[in-house]
C-alpha atoms as a PDB file:
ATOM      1  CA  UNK A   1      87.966  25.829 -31.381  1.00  0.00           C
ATOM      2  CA  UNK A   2      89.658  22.881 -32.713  1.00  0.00           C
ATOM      3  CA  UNK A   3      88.405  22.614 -36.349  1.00  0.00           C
ATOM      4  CA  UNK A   4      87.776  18.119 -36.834  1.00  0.00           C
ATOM      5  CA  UNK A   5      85.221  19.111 -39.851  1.00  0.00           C
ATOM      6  CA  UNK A   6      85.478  15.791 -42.226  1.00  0.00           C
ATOM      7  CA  UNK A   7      87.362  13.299 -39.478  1.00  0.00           C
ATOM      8  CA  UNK A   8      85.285  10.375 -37.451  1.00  0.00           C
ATOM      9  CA  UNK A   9      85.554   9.459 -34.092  1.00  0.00           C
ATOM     10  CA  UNK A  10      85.036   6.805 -32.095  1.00  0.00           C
ATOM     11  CA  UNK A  11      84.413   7.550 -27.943  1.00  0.00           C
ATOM     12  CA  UNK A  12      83.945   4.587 -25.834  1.00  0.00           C
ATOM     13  CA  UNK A  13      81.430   4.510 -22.721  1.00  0.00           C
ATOM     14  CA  UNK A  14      80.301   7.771 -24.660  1.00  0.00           C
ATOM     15  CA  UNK A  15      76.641   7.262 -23.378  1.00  0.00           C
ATOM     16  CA  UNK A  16      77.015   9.384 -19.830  1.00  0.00           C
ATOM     17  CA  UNK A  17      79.555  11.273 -17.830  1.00  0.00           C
ATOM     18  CA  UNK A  18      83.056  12.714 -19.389  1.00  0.00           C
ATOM     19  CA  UNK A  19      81.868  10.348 -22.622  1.00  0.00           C
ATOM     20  CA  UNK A  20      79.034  11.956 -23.422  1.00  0.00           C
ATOM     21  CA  UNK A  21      80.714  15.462 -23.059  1.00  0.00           C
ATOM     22  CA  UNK A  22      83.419  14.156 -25.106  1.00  0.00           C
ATOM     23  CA  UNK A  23      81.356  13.081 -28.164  1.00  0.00           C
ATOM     24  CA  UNK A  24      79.094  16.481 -28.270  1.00  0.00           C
ATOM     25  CA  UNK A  25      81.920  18.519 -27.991  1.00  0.00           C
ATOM     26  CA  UNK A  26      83.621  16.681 -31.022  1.00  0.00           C
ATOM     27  CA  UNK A  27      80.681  16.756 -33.090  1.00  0.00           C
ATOM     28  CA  UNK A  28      80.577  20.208 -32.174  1.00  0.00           C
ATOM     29  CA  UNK A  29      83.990  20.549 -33.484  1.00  0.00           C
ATOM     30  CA  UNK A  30      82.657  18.746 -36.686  1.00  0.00           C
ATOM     31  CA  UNK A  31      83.497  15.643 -36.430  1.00  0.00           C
ATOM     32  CA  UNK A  32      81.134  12.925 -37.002  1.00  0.00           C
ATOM     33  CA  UNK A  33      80.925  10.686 -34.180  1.00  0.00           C
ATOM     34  CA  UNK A  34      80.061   6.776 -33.063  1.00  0.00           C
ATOM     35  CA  UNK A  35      79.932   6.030 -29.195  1.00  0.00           C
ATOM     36  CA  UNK A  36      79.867   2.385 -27.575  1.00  0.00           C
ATOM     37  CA  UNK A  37      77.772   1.695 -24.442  1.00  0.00           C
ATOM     38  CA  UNK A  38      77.009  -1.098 -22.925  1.00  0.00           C
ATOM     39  CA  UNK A  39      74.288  -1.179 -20.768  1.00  0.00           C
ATOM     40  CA  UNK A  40      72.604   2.521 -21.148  1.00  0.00           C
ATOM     41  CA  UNK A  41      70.810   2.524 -24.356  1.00  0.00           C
ATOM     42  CA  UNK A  42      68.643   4.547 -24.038  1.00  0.00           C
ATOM     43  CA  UNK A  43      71.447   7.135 -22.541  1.00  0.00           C
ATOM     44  CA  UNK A  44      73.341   6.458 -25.578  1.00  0.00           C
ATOM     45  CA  UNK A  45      70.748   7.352 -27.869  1.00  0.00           C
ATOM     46  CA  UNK A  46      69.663  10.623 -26.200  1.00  0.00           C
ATOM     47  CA  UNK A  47      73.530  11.763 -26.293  1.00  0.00           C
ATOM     48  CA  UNK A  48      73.013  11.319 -30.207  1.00  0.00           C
ATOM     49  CA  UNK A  49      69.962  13.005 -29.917  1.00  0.00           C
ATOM     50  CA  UNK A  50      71.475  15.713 -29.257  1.00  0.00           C
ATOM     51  CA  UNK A  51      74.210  15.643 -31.821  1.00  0.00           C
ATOM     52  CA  UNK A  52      71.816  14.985 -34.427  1.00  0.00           C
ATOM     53  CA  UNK A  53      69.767  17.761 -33.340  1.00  0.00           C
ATOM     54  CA  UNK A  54      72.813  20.098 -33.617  1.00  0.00           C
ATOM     55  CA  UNK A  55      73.240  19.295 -37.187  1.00  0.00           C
ATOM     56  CA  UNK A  56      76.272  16.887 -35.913  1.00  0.00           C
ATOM     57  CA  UNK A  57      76.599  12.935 -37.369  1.00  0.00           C
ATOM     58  CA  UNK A  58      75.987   9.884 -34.391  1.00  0.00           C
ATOM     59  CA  UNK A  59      76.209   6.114 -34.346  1.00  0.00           C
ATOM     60  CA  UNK A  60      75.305   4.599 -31.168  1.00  0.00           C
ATOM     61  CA  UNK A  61      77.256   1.026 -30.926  1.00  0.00           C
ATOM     62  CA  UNK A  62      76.560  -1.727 -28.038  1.00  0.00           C
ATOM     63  CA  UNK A  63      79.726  -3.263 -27.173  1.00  0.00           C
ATOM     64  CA  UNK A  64      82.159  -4.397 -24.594  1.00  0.00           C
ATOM     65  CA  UNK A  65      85.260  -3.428 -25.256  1.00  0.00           C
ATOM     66  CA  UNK A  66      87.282  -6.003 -22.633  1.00  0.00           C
ATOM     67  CA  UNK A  67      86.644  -8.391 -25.641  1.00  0.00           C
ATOM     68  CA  UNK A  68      88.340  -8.404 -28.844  1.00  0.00           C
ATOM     69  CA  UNK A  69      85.542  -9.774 -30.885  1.00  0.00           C
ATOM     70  CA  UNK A  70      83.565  -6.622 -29.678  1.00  0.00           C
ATOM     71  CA  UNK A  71      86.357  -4.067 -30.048  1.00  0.00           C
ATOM     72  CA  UNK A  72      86.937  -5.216 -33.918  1.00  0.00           C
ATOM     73  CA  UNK A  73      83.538  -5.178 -33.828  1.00  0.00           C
ATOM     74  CA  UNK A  74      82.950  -1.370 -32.926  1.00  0.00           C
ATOM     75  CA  UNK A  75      85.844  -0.102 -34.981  1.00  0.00           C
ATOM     76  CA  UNK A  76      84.830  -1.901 -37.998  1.00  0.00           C
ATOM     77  CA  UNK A  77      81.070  -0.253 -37.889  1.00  0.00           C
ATOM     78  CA  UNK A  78      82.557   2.987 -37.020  1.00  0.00           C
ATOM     79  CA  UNK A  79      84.362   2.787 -40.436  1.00  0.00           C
ATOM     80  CA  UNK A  80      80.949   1.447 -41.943  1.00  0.00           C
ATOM     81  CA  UNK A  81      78.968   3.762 -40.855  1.00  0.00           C
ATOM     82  CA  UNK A  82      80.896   6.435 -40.651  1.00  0.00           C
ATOM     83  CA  UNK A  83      83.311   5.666 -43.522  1.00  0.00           C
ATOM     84  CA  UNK A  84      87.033   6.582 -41.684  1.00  0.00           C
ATOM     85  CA  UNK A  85      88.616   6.627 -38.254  1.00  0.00           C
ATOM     86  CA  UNK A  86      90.195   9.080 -37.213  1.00  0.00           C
ATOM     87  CA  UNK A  87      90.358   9.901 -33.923  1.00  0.00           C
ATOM     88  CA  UNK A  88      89.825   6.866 -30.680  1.00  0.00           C
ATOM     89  CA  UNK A  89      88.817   8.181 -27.520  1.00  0.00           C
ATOM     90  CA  UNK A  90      89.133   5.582 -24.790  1.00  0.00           C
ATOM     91  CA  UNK A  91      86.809   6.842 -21.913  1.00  0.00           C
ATOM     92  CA  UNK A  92      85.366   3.489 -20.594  1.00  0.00           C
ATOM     93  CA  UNK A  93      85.949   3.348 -16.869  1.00  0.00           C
ATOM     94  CA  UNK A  94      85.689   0.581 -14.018  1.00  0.00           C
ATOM     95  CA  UNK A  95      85.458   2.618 -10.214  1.00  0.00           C
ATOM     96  CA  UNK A  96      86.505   0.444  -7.351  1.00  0.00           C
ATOM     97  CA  UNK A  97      87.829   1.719  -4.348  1.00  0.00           C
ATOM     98  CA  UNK A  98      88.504   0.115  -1.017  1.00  0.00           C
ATOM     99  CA  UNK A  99      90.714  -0.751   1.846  1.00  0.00           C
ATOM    100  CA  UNK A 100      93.572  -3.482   0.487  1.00  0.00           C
ATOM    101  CA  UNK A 101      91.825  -6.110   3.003  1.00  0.00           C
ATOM    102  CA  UNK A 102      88.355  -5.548   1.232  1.00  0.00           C
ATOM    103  CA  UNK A 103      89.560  -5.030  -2.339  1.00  0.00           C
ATOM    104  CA  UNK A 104      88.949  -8.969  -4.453  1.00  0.00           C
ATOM    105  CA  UNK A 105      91.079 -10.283  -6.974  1.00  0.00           C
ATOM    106  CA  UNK A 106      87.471  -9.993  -9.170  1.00  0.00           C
ATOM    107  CA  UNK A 107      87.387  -6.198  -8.281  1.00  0.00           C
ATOM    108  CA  UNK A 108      91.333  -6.265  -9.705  1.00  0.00           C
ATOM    109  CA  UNK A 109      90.702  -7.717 -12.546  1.00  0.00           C
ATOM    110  CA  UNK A 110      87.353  -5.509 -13.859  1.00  0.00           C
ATOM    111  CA  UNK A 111      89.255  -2.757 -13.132  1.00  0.00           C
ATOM    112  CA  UNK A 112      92.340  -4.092 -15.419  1.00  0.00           C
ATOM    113  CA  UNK A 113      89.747  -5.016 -18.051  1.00  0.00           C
ATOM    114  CA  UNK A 114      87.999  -2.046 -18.393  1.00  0.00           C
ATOM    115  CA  UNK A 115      90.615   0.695 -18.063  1.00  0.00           C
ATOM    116  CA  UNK A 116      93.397  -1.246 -19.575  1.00  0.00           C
ATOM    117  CA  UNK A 117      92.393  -4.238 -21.367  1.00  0.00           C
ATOM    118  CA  UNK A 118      89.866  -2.668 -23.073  1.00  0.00           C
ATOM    119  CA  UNK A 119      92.049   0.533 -24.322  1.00  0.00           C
ATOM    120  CA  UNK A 120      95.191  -1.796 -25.786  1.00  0.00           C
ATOM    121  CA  UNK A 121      91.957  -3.966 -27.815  1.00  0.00           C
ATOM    122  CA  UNK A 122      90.473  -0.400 -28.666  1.00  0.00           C
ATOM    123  CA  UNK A 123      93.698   1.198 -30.133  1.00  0.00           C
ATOM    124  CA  UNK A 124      95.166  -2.974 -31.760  1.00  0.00           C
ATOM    125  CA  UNK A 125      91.376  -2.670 -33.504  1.00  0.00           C
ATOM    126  CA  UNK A 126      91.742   0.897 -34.604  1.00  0.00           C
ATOM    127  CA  UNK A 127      95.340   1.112 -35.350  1.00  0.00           C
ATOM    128  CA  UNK A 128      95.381  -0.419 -39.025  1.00  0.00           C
ATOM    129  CA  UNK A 129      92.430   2.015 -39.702  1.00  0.00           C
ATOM    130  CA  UNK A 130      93.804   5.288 -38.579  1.00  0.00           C
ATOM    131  CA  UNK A 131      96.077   7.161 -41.068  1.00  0.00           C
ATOM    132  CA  UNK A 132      98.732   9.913 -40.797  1.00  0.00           C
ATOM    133  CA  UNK A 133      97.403  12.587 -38.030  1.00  0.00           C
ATOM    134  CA  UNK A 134      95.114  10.182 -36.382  1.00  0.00           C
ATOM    135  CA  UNK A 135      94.763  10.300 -32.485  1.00  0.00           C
ATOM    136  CA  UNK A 136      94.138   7.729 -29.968  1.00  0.00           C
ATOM    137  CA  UNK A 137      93.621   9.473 -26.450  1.00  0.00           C
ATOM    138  CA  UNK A 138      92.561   7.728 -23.695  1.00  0.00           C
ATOM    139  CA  UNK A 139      91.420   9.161 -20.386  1.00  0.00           C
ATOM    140  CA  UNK A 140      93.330   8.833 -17.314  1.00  0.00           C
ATOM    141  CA  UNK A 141      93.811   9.879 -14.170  1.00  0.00           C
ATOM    142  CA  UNK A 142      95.305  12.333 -11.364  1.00  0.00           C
ATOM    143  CA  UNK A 143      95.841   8.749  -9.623  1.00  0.00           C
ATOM    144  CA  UNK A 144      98.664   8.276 -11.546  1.00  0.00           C
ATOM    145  CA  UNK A 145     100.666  11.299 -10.190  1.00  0.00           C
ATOM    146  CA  UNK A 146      99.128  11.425  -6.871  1.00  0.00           C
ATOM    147  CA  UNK A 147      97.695   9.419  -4.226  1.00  0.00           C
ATOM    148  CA  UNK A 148      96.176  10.849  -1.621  1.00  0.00           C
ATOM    149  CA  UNK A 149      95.349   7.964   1.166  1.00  0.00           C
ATOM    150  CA  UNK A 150      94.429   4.450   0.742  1.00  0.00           C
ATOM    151  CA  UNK A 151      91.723   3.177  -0.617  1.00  0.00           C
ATOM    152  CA  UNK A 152      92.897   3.874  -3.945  1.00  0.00           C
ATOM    153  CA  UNK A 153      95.195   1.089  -4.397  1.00  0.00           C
ATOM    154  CA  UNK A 154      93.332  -0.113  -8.001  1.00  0.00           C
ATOM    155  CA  UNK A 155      92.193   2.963  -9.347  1.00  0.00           C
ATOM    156  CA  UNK A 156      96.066   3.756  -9.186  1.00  0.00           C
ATOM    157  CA  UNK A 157      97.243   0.228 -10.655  1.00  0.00           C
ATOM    158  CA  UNK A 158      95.266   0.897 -13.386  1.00  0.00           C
ATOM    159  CA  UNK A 159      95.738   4.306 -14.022  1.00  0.00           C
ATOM    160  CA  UNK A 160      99.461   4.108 -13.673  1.00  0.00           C
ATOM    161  CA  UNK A 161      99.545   1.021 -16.390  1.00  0.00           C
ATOM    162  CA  UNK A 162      97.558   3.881 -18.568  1.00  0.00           C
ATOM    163  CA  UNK A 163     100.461   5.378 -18.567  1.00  0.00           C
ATOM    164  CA  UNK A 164     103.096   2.848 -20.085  1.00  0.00           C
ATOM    165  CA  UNK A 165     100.354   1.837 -22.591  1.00  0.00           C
ATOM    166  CA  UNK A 166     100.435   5.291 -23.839  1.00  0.00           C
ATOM    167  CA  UNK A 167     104.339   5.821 -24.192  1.00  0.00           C
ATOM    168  CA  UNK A 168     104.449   2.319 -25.781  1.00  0.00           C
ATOM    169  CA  UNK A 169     101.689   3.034 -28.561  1.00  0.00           C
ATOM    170  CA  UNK A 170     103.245   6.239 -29.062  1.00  0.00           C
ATOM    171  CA  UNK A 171     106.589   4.951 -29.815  1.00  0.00           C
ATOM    172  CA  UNK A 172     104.882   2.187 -32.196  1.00  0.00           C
ATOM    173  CA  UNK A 173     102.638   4.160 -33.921  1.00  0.00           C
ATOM    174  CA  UNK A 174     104.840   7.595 -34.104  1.00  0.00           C
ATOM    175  CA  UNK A 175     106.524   6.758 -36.995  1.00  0.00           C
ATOM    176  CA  UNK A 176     102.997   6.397 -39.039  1.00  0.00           C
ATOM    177  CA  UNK A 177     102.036   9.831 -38.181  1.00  0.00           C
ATOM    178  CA  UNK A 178      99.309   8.636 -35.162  1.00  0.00           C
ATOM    179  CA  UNK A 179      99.685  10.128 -32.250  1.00  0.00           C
ATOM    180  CA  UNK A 180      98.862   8.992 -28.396  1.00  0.00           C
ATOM    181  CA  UNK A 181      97.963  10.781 -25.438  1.00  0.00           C
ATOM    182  CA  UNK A 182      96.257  10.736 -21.945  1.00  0.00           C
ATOM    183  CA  UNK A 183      93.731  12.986 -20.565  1.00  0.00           C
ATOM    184  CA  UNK A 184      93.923  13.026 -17.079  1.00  0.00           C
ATOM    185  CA  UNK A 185      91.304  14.499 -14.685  1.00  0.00           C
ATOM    186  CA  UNK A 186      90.989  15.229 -10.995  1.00  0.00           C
ATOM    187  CA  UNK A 187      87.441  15.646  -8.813  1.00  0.00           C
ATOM    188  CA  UNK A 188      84.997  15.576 -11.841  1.00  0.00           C
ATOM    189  CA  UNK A 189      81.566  16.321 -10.822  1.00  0.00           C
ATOM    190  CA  UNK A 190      79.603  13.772 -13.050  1.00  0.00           C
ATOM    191  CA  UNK A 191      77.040  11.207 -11.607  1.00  0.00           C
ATOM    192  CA  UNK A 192      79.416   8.332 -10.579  1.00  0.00           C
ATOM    193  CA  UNK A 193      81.423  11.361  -8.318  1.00  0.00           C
ATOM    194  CA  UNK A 194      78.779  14.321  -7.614  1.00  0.00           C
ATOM    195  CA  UNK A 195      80.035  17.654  -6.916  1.00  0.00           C
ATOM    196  CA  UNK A 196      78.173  17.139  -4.005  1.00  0.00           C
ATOM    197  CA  UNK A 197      78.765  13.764  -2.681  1.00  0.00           C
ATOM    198  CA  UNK A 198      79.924  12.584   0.515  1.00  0.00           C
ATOM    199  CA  UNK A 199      83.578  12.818  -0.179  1.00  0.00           C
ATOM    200  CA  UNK A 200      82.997  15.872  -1.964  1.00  0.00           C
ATOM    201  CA  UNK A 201      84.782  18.383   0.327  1.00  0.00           C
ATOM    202  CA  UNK A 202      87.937  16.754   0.550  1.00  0.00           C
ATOM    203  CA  UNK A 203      88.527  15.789  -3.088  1.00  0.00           C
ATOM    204  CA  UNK A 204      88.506  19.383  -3.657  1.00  0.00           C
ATOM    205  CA  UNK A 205      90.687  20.423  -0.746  1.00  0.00           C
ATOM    206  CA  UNK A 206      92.732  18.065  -2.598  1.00  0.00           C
ATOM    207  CA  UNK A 207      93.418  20.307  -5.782  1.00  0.00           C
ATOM    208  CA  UNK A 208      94.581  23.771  -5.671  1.00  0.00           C
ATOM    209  CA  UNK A 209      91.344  25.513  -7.350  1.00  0.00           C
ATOM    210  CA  UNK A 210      89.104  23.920  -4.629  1.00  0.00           C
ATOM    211  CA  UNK A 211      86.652  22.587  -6.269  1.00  0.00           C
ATOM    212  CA  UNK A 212      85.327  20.676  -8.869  1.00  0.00           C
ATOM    213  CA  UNK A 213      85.441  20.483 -12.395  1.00  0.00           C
ATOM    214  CA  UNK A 214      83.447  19.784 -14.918  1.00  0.00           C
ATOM    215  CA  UNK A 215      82.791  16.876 -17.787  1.00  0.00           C
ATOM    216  CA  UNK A 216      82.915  19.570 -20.228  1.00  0.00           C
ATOM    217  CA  UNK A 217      86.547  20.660 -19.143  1.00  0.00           C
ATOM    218  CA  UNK A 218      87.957  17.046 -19.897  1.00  0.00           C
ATOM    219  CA  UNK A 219      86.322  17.417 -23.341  1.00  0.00           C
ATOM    220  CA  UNK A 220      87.805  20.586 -23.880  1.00  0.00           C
ATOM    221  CA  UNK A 221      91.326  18.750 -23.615  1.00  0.00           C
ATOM    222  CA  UNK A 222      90.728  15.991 -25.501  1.00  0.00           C
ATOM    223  CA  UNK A 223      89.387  18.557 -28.798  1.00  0.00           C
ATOM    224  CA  UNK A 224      92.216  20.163 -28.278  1.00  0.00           C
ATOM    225  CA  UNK A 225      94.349  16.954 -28.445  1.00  0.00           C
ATOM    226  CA  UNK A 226      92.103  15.901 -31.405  1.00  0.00           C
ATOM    227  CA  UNK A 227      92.911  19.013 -33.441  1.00  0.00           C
ATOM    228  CA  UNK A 228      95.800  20.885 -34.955  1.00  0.00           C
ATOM    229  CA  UNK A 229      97.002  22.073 -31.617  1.00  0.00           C
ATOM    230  CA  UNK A 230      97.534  18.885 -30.861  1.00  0.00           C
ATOM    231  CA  UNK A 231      99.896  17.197 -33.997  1.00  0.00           C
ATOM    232  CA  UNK A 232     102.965  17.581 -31.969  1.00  0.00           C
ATOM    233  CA  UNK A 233     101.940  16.341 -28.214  1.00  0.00           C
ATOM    234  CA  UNK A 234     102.375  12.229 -28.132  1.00  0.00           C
ATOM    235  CA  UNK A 235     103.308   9.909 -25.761  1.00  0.00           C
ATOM    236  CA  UNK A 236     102.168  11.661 -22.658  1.00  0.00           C
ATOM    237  CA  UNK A 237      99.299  13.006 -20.693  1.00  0.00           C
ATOM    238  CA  UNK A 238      97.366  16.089 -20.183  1.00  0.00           C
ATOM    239  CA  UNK A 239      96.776  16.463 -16.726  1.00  0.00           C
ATOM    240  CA  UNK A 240      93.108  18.792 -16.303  1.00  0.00           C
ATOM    241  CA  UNK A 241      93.090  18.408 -12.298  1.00  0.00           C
ATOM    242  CA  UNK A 242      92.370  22.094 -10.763  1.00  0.00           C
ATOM    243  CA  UNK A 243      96.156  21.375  -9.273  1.00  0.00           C
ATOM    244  CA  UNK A 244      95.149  18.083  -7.570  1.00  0.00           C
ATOM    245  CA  UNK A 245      99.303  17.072  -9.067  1.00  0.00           C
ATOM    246  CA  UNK A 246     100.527  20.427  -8.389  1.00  0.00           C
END
């Protein structure tokens, strides 16, 4: 247990998936939490639901966190409604995979905007708010340790650039007290990659467990991040793979 009673946190693309595991198992932790969506309201709203109906705090935000009106947006409404920021969970994801040939400069750039752009206008929004002990943690991927065959080329550009923003917010913001990590998963069985989809049996021959994990192990890390166990990790990422990098 990683004890967040009295801290606020913000979890982008919370409303599905490794998000929505990631804001109930914070609120579980205690801390009261706001989560962005964009298109799945009514997603978004159930995932409160639930919070609410576990005695946990919930503000459900639209926004699109590629732009900066909307990222100063959601951070500002977080400390509204919430009244602090404390902790910034970057979980918004863009998947696009394909042979180099097929791959468009469009499908390069939504990937850059939404695992990338939108985590540097995330953390420049919540920086000024967060005080000593606050935690920006965004999630990764084994992509950026390991790639197994092609295909992957821009869910490995923009994983990899994940990377480097992390070590260069950490150095920035270290010396206020903030620190800034990565969460980075392997074969997660969620609804965008089902434990049993069609490329199911070989992303798990890929890791070293053989099989999948699940949503709720990601949000297991990133508590643990959140917490006290986690005041003296920065700059570098968690990797929660089944051995996919080992």
């Amino acid at each position: 247990m990683s004890d967040l009673t009295g801290k606020a946190a913000l979890v982008t693309g919370g409303s599905r998936g490794i998000g929505a595991a990631v804001a109930k198992r914070l609120a579980h932790e205690g801390a009261a939490v706001a989560l962005t969506y964009v298109r799945a309201a009514d997603r978004a709203r159930e995932v409160a639901k639930q919070i609410e109906a576990d005695g946990g705090t919930a503000v459900v935000i639209r926004a699109d966190l590629t732009q900066p009106t909307d990222a100063a947006r959601a951070v500002e409404q977080t400390v509204r409604e919430l009244g602090r920021i404390d902790i910034l969970v970057n979980n918004a994801s863009f998947l696009a995979y394909g042979p180099l040939a097929e791959v468009t400069a469009e499908d390069l750039d939504r990937v850059l905007a939404v695992d990338v752009r939108s985590v540097f206008l995330a953390a420049q929004a919540a920086a000024p708010r967060l005080g000593e002990g606050g935690r920006i943690i965004s999630i990764g991927s084994c992509f950026n340790g390991r790639v197994p065959g092609g295909n992957f080329v821009l869910q490995a550009t923009a994983k990899t650039a994940l990377i480097g923003l992390t070590k260069g917010l950490a150095r920035e913001l270290g010396p206020r007290g903030i620190n800034v990590t990565s969460v980075d998963p392997g074969p997660i069985d969620t609804d965008m990659n089902p434990a049993d989809g069609d490329s199911a049996d070989f992303q798990s021959s890929l890791t070293a467990l053989g099989r999948f994990g699940q949503a709720e192990d990601i949000a297991a890390a990133v508590a643990y991040l959140a917490g006290p166990g986690g005041r003296y990790i920065t700059g570098t990422g968690l990797a929660v793979d089944g051995g996919y990098t080992a």
